[in-house]
Protein backbone atom coordinates (compact mmCIF):
# COMPACT_ATOMS: atom_id res chain seq x y z
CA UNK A 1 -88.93 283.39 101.47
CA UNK A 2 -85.67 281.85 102.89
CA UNK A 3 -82.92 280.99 100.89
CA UNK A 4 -83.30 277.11 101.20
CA UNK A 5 -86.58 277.28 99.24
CA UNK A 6 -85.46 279.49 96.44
CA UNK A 7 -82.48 277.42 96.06
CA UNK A 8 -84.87 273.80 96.47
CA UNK A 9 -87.22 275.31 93.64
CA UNK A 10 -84.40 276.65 90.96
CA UNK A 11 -83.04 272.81 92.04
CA UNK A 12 -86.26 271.37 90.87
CA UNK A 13 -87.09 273.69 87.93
CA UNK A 14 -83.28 272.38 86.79
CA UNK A 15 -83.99 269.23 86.71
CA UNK A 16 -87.38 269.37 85.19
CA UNK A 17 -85.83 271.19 82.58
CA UNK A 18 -82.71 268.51 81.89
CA UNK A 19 -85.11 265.78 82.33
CA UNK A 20 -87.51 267.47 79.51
CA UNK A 21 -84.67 266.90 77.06
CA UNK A 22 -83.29 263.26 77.91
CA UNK A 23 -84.53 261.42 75.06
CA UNK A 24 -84.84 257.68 74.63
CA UNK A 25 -83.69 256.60 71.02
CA UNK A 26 -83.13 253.07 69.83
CA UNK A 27 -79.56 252.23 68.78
CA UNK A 28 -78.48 252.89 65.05
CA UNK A 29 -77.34 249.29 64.51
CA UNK A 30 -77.37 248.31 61.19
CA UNK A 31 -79.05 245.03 60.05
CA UNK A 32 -76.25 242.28 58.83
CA UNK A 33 -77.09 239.80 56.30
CA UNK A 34 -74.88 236.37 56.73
CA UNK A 35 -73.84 234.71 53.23
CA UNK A 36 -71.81 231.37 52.91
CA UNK A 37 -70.29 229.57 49.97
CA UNK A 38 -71.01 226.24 51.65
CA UNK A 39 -73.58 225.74 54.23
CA UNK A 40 -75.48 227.87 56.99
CA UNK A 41 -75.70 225.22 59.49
CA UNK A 42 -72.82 224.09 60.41
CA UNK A 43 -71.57 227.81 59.15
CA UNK A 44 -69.16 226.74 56.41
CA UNK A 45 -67.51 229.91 54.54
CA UNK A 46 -69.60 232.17 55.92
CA UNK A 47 -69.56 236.13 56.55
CA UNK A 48 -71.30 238.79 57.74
CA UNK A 49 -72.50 241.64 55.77
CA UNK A 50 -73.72 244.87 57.31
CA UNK A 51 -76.49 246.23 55.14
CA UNK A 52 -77.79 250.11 54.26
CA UNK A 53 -81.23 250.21 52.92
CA UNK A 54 -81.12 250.34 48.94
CA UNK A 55 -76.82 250.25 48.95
CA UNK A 56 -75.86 248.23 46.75
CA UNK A 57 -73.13 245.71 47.76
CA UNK A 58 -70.70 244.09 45.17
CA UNK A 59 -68.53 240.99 45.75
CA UNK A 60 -65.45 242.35 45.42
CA UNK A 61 -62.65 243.35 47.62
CA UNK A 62 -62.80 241.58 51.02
CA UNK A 63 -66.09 239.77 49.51
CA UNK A 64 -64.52 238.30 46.73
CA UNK A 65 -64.01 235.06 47.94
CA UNK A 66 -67.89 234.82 47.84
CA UNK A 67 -68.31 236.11 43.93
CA UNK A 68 -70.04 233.44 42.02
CA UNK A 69 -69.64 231.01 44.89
CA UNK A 70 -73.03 231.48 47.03
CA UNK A 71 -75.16 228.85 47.90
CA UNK A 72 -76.38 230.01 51.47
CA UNK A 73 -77.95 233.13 52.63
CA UNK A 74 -79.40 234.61 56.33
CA UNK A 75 -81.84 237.23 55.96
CA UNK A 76 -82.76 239.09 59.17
CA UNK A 77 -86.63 239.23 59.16
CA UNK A 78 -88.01 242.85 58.09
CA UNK A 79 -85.69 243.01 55.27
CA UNK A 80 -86.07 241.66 51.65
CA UNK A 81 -82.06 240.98 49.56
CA UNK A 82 -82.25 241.23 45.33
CA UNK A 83 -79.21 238.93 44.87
CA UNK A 84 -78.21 239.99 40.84
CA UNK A 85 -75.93 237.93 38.99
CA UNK A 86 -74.00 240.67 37.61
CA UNK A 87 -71.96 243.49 39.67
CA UNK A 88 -73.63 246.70 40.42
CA UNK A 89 -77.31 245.20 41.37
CA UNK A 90 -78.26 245.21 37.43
CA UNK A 91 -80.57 243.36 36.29
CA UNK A 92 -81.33 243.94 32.22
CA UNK A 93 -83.44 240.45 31.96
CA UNK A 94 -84.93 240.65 35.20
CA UNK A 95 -84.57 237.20 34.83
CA UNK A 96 -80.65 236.89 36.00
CA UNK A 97 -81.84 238.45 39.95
CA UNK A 98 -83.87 236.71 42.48
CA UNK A 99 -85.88 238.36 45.54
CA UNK A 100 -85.77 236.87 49.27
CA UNK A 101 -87.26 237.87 52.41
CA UNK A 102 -86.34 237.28 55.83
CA UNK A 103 -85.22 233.92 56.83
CA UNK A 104 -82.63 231.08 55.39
CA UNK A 105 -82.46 230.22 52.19
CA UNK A 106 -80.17 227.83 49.83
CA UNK A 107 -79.78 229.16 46.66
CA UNK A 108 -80.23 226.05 44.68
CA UNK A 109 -83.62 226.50 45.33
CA UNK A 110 -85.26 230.15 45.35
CA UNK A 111 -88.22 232.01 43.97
CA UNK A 112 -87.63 234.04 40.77
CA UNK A 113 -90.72 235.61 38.60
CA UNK A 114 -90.64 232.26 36.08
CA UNK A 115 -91.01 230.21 39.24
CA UNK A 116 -88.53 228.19 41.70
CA UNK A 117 -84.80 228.77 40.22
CA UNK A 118 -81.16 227.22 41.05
CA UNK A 119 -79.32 230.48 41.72
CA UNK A 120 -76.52 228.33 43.59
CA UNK A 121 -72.76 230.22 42.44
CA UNK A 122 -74.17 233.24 40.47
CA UNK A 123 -74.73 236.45 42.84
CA UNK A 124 -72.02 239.32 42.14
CA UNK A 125 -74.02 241.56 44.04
CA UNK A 126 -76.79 242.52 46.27
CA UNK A 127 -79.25 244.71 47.98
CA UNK A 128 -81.33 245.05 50.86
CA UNK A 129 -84.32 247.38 51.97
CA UNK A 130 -86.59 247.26 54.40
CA UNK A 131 -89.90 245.46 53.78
């Protein structure tokens, strides 16, 4: 055997070998849910929030501008937000939280378990999961 080939083959065995552990992996973005105090079109007080399935995400701090002052809410589709209108995504009534899937929503108007509810200036807190 001459050198060439022996060197060709342990060339190509190489690269088999790297290209056996290249793996394709989607990015690790997280979702974002947008939330305004005034409206979502045109965007009036608005922010984005970057969500972590089942983390729940109090409106204080940097979000405290938006504590008790929601009315507007994007939610990317595949995710469903409990908006609770006490900090720390408690609920005791069950009746004081409200559920909402993907899509936009005003908050004087949302489903609750009674039926449609004005939830407009009462979130403290909320959470997201995937659906």
């Amino acid at each position: 055997m001459s050198f060439k080939f022996i060197l060709s083959a342990l060339s190509l065995l190489a690269g088999v070998s790297a290209a056996s552990v290249i793996v394709d992996r989607e990015p690790t973005i997280s979702p974002s849910v947008f939330i305004c105090t005034g409206s979502l079109n045109p965007p009036n007080g608005c922010l984005t929030v970057p969500v972590v399935s089942d983390e729940c995400i109090n409106l204080t701090g940097g979000l405290s501008f938006a504590n008790d002052e929601l009315s507007t809410a994007r939610i990317p589709g595949g995710l469903v937000c409990t908006f609770y209108d006490q900090f720390g995504c408690n609920s005791p009534t069950g009746e004081d939280a409200v559920v909402l899937t993907g899509g936009d929503w005003s908050f004087f108007n949302v489903p609750a378990v009674g039926g449609p509810v004005n939830f407009n200036d009462r979130p403290s807190s909320f959470t997201c999961s995937p659906i």
